[in-house]
N, C-alpha and C. Protein backbone atom coordinates (compact mmCIF):
# COMPACT_ATOMS: atom_id res chain seq x y z
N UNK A 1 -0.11 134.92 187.26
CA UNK A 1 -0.69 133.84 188.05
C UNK A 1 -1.02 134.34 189.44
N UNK A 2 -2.43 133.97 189.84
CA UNK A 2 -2.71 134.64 191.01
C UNK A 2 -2.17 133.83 192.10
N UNK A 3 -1.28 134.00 192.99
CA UNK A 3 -0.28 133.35 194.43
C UNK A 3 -1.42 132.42 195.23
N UNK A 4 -2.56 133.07 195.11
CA UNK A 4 -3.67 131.99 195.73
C UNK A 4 -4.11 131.06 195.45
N UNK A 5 -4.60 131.64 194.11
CA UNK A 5 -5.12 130.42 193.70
C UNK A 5 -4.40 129.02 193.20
N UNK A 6 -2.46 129.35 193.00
CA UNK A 6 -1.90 128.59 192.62
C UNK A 6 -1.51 127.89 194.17
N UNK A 7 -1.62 128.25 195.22
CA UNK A 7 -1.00 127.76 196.10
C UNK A 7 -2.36 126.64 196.70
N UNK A 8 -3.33 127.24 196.31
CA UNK A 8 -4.52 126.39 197.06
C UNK A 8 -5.00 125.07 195.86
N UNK A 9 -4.23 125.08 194.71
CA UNK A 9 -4.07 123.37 193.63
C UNK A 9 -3.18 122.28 194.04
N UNK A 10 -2.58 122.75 195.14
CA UNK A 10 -2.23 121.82 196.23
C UNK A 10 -2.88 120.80 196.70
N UNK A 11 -2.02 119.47 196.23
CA UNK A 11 -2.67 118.06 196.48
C UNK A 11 -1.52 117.61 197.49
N UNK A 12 -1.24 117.80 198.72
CA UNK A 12 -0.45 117.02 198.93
C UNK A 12 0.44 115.85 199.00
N UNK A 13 -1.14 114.90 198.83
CA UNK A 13 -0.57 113.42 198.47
C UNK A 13 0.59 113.33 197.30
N UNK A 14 -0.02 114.01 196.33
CA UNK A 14 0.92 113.98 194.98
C UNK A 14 2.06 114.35 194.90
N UNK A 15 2.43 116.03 195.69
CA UNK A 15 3.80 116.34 195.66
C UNK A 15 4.58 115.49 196.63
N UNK A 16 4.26 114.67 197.48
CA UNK A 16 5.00 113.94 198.24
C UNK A 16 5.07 112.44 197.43
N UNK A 17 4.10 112.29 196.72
CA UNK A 17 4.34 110.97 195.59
C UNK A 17 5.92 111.73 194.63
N UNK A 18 4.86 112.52 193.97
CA UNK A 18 6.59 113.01 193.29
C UNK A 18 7.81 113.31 194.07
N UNK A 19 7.83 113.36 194.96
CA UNK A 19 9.14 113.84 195.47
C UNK A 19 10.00 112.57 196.13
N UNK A 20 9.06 111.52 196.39
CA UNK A 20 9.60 110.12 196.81
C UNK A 20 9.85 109.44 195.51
N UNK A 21 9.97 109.76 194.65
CA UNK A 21 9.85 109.05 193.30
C UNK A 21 11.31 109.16 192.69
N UNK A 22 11.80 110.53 193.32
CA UNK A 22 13.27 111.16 192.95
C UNK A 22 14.34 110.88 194.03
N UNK A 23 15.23 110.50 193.43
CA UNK A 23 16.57 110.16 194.31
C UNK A 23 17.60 111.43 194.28
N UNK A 24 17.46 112.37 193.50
CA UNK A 24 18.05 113.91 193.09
C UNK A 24 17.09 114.69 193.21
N UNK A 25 17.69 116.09 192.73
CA UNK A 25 16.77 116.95 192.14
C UNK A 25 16.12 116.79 190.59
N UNK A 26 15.46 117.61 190.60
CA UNK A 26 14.50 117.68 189.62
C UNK A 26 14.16 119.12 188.73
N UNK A 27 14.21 119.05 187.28
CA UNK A 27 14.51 119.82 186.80
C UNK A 27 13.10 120.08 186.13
N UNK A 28 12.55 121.13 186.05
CA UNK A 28 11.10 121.18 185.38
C UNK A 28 10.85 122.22 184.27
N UNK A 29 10.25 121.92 183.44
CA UNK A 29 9.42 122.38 181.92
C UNK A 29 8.15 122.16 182.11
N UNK A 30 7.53 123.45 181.73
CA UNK A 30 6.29 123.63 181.94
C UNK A 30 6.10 124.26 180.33
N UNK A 31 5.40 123.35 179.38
CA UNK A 31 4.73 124.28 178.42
C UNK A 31 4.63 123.33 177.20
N UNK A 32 4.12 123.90 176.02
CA UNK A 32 3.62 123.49 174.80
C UNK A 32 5.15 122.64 174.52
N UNK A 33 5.30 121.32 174.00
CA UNK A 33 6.18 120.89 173.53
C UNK A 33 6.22 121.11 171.87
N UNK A 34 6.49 122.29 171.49
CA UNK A 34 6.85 122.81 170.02
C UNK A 34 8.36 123.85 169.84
N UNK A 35 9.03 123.63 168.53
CA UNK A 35 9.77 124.70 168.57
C UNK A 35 10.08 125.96 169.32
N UNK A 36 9.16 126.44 168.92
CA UNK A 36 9.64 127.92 169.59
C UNK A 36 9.68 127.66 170.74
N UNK A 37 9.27 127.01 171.73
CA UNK A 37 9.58 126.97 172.90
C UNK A 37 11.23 126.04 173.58
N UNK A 38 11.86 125.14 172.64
CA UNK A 38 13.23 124.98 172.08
C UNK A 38 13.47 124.20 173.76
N UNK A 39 12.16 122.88 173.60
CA UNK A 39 12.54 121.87 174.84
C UNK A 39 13.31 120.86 174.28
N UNK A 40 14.23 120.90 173.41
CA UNK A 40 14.66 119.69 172.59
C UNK A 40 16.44 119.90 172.73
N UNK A 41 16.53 121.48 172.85
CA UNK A 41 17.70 122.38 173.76
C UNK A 41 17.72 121.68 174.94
N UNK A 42 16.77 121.97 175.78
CA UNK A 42 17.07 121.40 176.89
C UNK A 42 16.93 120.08 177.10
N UNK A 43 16.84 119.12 176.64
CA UNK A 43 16.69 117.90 176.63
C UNK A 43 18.22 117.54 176.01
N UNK A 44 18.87 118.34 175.23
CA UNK A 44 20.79 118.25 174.89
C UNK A 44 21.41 118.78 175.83
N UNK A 45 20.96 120.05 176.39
CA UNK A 45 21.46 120.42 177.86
C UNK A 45 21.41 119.54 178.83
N UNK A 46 20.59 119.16 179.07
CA UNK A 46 20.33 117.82 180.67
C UNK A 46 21.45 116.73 180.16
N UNK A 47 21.22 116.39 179.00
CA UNK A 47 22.76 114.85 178.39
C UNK A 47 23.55 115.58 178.84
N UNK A 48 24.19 116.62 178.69
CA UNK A 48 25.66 117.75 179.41
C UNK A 48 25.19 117.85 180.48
N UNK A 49 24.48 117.80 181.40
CA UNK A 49 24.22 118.22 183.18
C UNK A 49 24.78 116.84 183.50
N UNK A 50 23.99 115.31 183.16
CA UNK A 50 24.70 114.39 183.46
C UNK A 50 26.04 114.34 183.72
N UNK A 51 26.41 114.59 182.56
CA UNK A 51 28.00 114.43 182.47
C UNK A 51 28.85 115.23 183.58
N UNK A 52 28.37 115.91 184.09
CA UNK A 52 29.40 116.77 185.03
C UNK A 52 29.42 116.20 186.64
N UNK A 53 30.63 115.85 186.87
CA UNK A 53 30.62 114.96 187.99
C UNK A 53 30.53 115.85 189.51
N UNK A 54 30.13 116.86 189.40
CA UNK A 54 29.21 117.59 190.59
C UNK A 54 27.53 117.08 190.77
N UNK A 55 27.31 116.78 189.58
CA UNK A 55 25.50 116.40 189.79
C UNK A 55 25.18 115.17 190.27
N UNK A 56 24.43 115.53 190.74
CA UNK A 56 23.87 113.90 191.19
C UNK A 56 23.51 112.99 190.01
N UNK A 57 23.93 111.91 189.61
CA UNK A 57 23.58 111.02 188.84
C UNK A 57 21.77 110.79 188.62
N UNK A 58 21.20 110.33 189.49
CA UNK A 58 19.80 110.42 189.46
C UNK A 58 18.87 111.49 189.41
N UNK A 59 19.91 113.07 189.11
CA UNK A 59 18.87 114.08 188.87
C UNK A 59 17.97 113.84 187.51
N UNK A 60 16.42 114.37 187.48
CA UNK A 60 15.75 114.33 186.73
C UNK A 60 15.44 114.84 186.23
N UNK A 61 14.93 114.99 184.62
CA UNK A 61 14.13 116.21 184.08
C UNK A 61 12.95 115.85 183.91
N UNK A 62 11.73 116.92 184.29
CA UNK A 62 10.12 116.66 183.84
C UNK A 62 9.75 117.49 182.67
N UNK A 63 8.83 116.62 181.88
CA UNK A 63 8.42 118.00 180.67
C UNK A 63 6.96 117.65 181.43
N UNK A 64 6.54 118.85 181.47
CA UNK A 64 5.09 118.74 181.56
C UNK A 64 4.57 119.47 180.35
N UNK A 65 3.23 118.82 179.56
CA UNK A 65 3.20 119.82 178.52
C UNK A 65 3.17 118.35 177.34
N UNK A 66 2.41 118.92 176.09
CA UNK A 66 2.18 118.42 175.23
C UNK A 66 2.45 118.80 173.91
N UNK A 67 2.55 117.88 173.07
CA UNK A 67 2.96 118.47 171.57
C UNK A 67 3.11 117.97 170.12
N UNK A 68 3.79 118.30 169.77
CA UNK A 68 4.52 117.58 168.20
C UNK A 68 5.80 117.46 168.54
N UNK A 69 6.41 117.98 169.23
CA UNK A 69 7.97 117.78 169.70
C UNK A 69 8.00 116.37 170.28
N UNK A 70 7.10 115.56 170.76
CA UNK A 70 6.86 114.85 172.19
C UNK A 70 7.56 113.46 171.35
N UNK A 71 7.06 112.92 169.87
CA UNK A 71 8.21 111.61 169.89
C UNK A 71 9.01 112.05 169.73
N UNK A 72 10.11 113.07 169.02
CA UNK A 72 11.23 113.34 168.98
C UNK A 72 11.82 113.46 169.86
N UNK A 73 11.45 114.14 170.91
CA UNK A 73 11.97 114.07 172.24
C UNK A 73 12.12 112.49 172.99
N UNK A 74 11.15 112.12 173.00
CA UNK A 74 11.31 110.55 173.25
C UNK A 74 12.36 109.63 172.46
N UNK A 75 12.38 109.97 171.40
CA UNK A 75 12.67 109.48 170.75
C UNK A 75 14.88 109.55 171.37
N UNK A 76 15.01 111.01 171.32
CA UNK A 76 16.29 111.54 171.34
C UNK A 76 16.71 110.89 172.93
N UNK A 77 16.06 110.92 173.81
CA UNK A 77 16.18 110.68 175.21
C UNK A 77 16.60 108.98 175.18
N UNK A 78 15.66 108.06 174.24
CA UNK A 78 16.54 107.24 174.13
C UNK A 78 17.68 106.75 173.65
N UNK A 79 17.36 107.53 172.99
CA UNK A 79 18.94 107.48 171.82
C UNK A 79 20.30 107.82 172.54
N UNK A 80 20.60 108.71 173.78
CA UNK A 80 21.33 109.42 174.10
C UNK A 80 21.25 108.48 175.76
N UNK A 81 20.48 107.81 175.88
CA UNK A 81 20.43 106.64 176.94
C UNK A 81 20.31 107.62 178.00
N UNK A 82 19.47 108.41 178.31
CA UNK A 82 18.88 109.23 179.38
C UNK A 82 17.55 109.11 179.50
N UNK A 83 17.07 107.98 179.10
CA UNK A 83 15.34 108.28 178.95
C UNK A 83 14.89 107.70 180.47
N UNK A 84 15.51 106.96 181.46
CA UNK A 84 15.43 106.79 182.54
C UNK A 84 15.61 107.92 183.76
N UNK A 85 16.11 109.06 183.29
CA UNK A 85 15.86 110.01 184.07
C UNK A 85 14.83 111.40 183.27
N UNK A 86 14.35 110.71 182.52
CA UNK A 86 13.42 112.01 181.76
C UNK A 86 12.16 111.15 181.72
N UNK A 87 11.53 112.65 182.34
CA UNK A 87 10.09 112.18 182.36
C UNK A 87 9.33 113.06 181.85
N UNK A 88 8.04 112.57 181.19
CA UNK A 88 6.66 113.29 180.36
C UNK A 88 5.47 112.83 181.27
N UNK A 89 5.08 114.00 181.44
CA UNK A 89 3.67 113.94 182.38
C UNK A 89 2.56 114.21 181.39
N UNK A 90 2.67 114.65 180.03
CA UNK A 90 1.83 115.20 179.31
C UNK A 90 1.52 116.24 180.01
N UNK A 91 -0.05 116.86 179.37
CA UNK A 91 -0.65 117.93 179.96
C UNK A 91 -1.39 117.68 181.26
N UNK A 92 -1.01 118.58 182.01
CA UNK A 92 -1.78 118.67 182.92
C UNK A 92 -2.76 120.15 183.17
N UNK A 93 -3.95 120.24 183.12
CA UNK A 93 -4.79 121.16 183.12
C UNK A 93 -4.79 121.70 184.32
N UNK A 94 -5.44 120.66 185.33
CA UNK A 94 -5.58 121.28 187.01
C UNK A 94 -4.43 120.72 187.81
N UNK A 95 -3.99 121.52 188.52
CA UNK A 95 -2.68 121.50 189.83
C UNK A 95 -1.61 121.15 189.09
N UNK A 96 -1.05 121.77 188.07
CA UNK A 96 0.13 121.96 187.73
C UNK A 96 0.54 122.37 189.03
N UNK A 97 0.41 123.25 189.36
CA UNK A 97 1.34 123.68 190.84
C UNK A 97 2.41 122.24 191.82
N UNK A 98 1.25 121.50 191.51
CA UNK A 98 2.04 120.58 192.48
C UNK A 98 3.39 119.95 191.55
N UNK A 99 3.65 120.24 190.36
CA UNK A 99 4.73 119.48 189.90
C UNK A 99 5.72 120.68 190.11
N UNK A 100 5.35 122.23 190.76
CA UNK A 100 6.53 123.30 190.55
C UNK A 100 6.75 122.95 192.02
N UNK A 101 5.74 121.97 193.00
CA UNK A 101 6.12 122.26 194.28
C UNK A 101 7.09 121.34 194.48
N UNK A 102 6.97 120.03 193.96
CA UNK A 102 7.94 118.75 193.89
C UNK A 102 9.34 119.13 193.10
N UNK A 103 9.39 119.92 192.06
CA UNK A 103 10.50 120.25 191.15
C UNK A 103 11.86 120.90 192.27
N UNK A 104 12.52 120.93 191.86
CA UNK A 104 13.84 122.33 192.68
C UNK A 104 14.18 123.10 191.72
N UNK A 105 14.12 122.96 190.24
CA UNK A 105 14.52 124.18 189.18
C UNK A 105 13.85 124.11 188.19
N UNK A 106 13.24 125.44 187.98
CA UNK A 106 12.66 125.66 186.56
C UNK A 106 13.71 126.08 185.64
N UNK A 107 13.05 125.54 183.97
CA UNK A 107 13.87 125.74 183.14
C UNK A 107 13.06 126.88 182.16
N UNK A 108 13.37 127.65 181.86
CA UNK A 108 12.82 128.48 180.25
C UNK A 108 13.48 128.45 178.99
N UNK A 109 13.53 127.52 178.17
CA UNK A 109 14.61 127.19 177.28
C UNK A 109 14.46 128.13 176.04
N UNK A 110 12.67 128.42 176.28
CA UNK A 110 12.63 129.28 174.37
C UNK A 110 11.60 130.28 174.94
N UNK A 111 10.59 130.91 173.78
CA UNK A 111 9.45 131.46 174.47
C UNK A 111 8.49 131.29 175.38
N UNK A 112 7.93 132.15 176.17
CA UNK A 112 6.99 132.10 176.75
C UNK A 112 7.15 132.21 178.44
N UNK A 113 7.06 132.97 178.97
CA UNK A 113 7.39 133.52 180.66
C UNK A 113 6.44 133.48 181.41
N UNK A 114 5.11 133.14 181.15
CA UNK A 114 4.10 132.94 182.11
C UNK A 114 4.37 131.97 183.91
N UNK A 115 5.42 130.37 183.43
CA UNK A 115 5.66 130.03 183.75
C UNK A 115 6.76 130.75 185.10
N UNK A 116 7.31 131.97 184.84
CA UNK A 116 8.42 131.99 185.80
C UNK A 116 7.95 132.51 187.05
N UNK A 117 6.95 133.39 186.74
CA UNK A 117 6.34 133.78 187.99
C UNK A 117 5.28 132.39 189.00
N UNK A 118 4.70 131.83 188.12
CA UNK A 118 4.32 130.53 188.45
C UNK A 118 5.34 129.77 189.79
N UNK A 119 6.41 129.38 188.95
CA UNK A 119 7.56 129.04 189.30
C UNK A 119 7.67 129.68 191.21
N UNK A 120 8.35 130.84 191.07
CA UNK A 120 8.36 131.99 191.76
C UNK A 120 7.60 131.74 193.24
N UNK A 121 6.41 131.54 192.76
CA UNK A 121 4.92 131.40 193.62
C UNK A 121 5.57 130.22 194.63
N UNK A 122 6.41 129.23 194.05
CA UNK A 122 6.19 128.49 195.04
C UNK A 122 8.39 128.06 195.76
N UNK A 123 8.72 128.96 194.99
CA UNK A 123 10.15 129.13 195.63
C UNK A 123 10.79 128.38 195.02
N UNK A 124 10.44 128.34 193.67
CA UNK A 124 11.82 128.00 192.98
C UNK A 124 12.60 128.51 191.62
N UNK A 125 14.00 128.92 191.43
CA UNK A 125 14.27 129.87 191.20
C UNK A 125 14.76 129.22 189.43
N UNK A 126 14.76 130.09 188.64
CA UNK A 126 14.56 130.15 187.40
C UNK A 126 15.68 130.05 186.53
N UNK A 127 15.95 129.26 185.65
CA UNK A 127 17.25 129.49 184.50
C UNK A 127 16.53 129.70 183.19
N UNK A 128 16.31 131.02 182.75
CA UNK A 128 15.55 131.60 181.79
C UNK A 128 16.34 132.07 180.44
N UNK A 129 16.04 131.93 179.11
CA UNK A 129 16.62 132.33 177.90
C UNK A 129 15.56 133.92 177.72
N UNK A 130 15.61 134.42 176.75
CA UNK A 130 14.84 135.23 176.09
C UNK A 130 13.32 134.92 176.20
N UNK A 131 12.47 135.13 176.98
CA UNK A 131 10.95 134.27 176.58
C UNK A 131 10.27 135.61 176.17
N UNK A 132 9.22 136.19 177.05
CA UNK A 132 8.26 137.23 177.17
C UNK A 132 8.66 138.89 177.50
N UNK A 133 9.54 138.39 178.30
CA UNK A 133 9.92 140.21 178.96
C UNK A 133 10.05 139.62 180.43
N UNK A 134 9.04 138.77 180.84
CA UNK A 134 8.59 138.85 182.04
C UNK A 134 10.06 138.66 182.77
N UNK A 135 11.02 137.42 181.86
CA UNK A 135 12.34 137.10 183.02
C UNK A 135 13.14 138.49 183.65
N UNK A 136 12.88 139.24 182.57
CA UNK A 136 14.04 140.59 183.00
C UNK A 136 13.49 140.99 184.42
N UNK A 137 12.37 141.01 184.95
CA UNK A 137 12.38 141.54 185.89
C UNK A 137 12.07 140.52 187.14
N UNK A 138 12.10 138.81 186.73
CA UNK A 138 11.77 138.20 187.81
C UNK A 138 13.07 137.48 187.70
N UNK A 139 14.26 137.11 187.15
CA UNK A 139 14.92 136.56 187.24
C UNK A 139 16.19 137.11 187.33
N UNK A 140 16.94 137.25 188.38
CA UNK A 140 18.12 137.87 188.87
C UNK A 140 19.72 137.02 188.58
N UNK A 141 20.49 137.48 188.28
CA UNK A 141 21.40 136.36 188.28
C UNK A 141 22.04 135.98 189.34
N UNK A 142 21.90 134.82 190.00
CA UNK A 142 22.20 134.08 191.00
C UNK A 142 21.79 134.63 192.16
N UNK A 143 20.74 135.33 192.10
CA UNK A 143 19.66 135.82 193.39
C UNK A 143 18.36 134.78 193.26
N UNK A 144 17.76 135.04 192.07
CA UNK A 144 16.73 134.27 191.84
C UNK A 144 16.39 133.56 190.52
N UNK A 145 17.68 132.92 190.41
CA UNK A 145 18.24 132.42 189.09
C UNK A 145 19.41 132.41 187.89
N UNK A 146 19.36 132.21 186.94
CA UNK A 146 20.09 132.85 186.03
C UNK A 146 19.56 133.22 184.41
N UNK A 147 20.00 134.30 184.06
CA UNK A 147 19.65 134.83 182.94
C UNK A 147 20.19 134.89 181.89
N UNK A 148 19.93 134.10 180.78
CA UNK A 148 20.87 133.78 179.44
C UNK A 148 20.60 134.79 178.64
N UNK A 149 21.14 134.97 177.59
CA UNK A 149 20.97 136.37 176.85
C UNK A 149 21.07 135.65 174.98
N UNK A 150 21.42 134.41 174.78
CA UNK A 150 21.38 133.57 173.97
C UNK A 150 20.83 132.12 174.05
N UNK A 151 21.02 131.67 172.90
CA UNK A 151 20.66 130.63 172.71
C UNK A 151 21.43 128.93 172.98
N UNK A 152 22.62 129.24 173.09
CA UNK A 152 24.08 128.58 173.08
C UNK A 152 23.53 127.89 174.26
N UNK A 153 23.80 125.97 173.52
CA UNK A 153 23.38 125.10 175.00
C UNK A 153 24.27 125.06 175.82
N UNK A 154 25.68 124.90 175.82
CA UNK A 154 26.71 125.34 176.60
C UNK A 154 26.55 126.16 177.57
N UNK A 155 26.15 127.45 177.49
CA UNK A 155 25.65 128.05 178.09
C UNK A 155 24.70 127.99 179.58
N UNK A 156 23.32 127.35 178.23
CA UNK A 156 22.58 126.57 178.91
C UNK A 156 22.86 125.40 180.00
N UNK A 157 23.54 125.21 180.06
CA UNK A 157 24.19 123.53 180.79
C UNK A 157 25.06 124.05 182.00
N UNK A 158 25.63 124.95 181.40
CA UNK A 158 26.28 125.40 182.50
C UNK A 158 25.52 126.41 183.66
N UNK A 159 24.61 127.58 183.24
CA UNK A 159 23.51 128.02 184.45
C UNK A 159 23.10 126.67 185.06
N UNK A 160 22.69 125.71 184.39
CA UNK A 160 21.62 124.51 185.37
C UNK A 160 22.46 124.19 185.98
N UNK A 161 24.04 123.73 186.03
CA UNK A 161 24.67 123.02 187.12
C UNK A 161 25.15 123.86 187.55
N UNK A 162 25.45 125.22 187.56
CA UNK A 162 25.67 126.25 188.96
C UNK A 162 24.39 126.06 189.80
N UNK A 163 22.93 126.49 189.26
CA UNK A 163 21.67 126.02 190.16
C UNK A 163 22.11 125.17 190.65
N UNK A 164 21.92 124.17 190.23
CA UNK A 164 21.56 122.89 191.10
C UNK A 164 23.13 122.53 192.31
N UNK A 165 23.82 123.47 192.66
CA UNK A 165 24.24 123.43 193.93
C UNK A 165 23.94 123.61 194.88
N UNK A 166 23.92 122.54 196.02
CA UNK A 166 22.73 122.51 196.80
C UNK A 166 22.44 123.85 197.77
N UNK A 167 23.49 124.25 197.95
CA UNK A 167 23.64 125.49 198.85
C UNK A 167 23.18 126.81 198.01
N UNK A 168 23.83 127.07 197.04
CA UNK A 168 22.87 128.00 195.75
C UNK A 168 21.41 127.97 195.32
N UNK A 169 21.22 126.84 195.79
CA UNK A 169 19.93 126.20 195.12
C UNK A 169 19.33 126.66 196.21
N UNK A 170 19.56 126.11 197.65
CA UNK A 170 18.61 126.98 198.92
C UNK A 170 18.52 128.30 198.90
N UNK A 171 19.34 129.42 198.77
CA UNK A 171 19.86 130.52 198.92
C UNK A 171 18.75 131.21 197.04
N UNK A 172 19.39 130.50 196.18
CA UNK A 172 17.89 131.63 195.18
C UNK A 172 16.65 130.84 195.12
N UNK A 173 16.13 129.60 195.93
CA UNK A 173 14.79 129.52 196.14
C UNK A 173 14.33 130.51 197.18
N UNK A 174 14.89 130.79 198.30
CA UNK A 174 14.71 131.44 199.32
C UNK A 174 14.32 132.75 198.80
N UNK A 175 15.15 133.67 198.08
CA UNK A 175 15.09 134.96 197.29
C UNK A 175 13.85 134.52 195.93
N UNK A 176 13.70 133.94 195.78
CA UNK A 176 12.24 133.45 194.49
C UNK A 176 11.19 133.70 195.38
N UNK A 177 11.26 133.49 196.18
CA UNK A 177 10.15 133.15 196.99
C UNK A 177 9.72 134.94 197.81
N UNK A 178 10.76 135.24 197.89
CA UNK A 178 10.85 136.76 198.47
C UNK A 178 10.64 137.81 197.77
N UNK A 179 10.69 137.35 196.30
CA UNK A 179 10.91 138.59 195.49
C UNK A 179 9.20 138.59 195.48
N UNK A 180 8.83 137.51 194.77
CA UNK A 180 6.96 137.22 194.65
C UNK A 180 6.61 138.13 195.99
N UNK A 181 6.50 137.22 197.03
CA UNK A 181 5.78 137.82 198.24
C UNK A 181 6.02 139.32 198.04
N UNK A 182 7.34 140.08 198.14
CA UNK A 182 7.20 141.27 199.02
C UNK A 182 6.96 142.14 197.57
N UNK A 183 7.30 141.86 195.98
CA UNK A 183 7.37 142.72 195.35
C UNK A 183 6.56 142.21 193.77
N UNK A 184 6.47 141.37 193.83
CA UNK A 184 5.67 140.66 192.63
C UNK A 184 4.36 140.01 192.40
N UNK A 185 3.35 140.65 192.82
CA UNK A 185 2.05 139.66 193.42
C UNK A 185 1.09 140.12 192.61
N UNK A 186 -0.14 140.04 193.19
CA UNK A 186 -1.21 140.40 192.53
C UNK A 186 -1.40 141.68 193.27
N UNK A 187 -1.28 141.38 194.36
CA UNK A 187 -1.99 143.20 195.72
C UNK A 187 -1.24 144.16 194.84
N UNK A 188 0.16 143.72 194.58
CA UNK A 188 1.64 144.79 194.49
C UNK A 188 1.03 145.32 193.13
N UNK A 189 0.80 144.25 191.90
CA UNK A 189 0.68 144.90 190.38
C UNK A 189 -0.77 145.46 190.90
N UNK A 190 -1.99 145.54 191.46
CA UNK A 190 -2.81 146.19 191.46
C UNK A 190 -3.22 147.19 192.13
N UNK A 191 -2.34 147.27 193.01
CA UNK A 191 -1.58 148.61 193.51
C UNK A 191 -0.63 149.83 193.03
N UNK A 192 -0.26 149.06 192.05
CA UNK A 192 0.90 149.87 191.12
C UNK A 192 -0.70 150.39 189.96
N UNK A 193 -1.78 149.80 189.60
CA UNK A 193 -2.58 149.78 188.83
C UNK A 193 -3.39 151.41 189.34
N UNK A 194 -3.57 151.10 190.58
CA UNK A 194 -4.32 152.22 191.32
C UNK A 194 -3.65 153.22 191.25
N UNK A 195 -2.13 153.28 191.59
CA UNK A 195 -1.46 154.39 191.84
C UNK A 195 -1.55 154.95 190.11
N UNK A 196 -1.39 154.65 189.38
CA UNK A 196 -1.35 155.14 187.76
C UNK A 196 -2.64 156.11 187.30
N UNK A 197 -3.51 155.56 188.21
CA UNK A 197 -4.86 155.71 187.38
C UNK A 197 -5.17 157.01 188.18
N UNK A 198 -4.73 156.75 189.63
CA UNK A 198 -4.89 158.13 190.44
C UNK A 198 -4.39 159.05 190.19
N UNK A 199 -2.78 159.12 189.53
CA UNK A 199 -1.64 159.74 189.20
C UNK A 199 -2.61 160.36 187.80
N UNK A 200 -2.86 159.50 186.70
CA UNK A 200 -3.72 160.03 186.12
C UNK A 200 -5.02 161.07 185.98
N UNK A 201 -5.77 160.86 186.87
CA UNK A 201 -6.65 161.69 187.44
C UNK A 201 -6.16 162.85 187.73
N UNK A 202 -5.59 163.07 188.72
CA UNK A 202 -5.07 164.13 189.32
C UNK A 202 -4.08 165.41 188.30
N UNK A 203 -3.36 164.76 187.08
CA UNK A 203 -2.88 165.30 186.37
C UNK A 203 -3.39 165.20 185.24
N UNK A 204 -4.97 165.43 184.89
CA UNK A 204 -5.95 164.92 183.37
C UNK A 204 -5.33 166.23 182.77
N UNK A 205 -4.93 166.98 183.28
CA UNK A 205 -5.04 168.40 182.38
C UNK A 205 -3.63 168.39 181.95
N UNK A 206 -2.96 167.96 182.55
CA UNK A 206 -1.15 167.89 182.15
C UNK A 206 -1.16 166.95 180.82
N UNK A 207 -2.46 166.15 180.14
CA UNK A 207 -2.58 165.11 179.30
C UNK A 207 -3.22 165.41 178.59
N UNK A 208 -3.91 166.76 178.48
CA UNK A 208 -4.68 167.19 177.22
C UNK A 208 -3.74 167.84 176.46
């Protein structure tokens, strides 16, 4: 995700609509609501975040994102009498950004890592399972997130309510936000792009 162009889908009005809308923090999903991506995990994880009497009662979860998962999920949220703090935005095509700017924690429950650097872009720090590759190198444990190595919601439940301490929570948005800028960008990977190709050049004959 290019840092610019995600930072300039900035609607202000909106992230300040969303953010007056929440009496807690806010927990965010960004992606296809299907299996493999295993938002139905985190939707049993958040019923266990409730329960722990460190969280704020009115913290929220957002799915953004569309699917075949989407009545089941609805469906389970009422069932489990949390559907008042879970919310579906459906898809959103243009300025997703503004729901990572309103959010305080991203979630990665199954595949797919596009999202963390996304995330990243705008300083907030990541509780990632197995997705792409990409978490291993953007998600630190308790620098700029935490990193699960399974599937186990327990697990799961427990990284989100270490995040969401408010002082932890300032401290790896701050480092999310640092790692992007000084070491994760677009200049940095296309700089690393140049240096390869030059490195290449210079040694064509060491490659025949």
């Amino acid at each position: 995700m290019n840092e610019q162009r995600a930072l300039a889908e900035i609607d202000l009005s909106l992230v300040s609509k969303l953010k007056s809308a929440k009496n807690g923090p806010a927990i965010l999903y960004v992606g296809s609501l299907i299996k493999s991506k295993r938002p139905m995990d985190l939707l049993l994880s958040f019923r266990d975040v409730l329960l722990d009497v460190n969280i704020h009662p009115d913290t929220q979860l957002w799915f953004v994102g569309a699917g075949p998962e989407l009545p089941e999920l609805e469906r389970r949220a009422h069932e489990m009498c949390i559907s008042s703090n879970v919310k579906f935005f459906g898809k959103i095509f243009e300025g997703v950004g503004n729901y990572f700017s309103a959010a305080d924690l991203v979630v990665v429950p199954g595949l797919g890592g596009l999202v963390i650097n996304h995330a990243m872009i705008f300083g907030k720090p990541v509780v990632s399972r197995p997705a792409d590759g990409t978490e291993r190198d953007l998600v630190i444990d308790g620098e700029t997130g935490f990193l699960l190595n399974d599937y186990d919601i327990s697990n799961l439940t427990h990284a989100i309510v270490k995040s969401l301490h408010s002082e932890k929570l300032i401290y790896m948005s701050e480092q999310a936000r640092r790692l992007v800028a000084e070491t994760w960008n677009m200049k940095t990977m296309l700089l690393k792009v140049h240096e390869c190709v030059a490195y290449a050049e210079n040694n064509d004959s060491d490659l025949l």
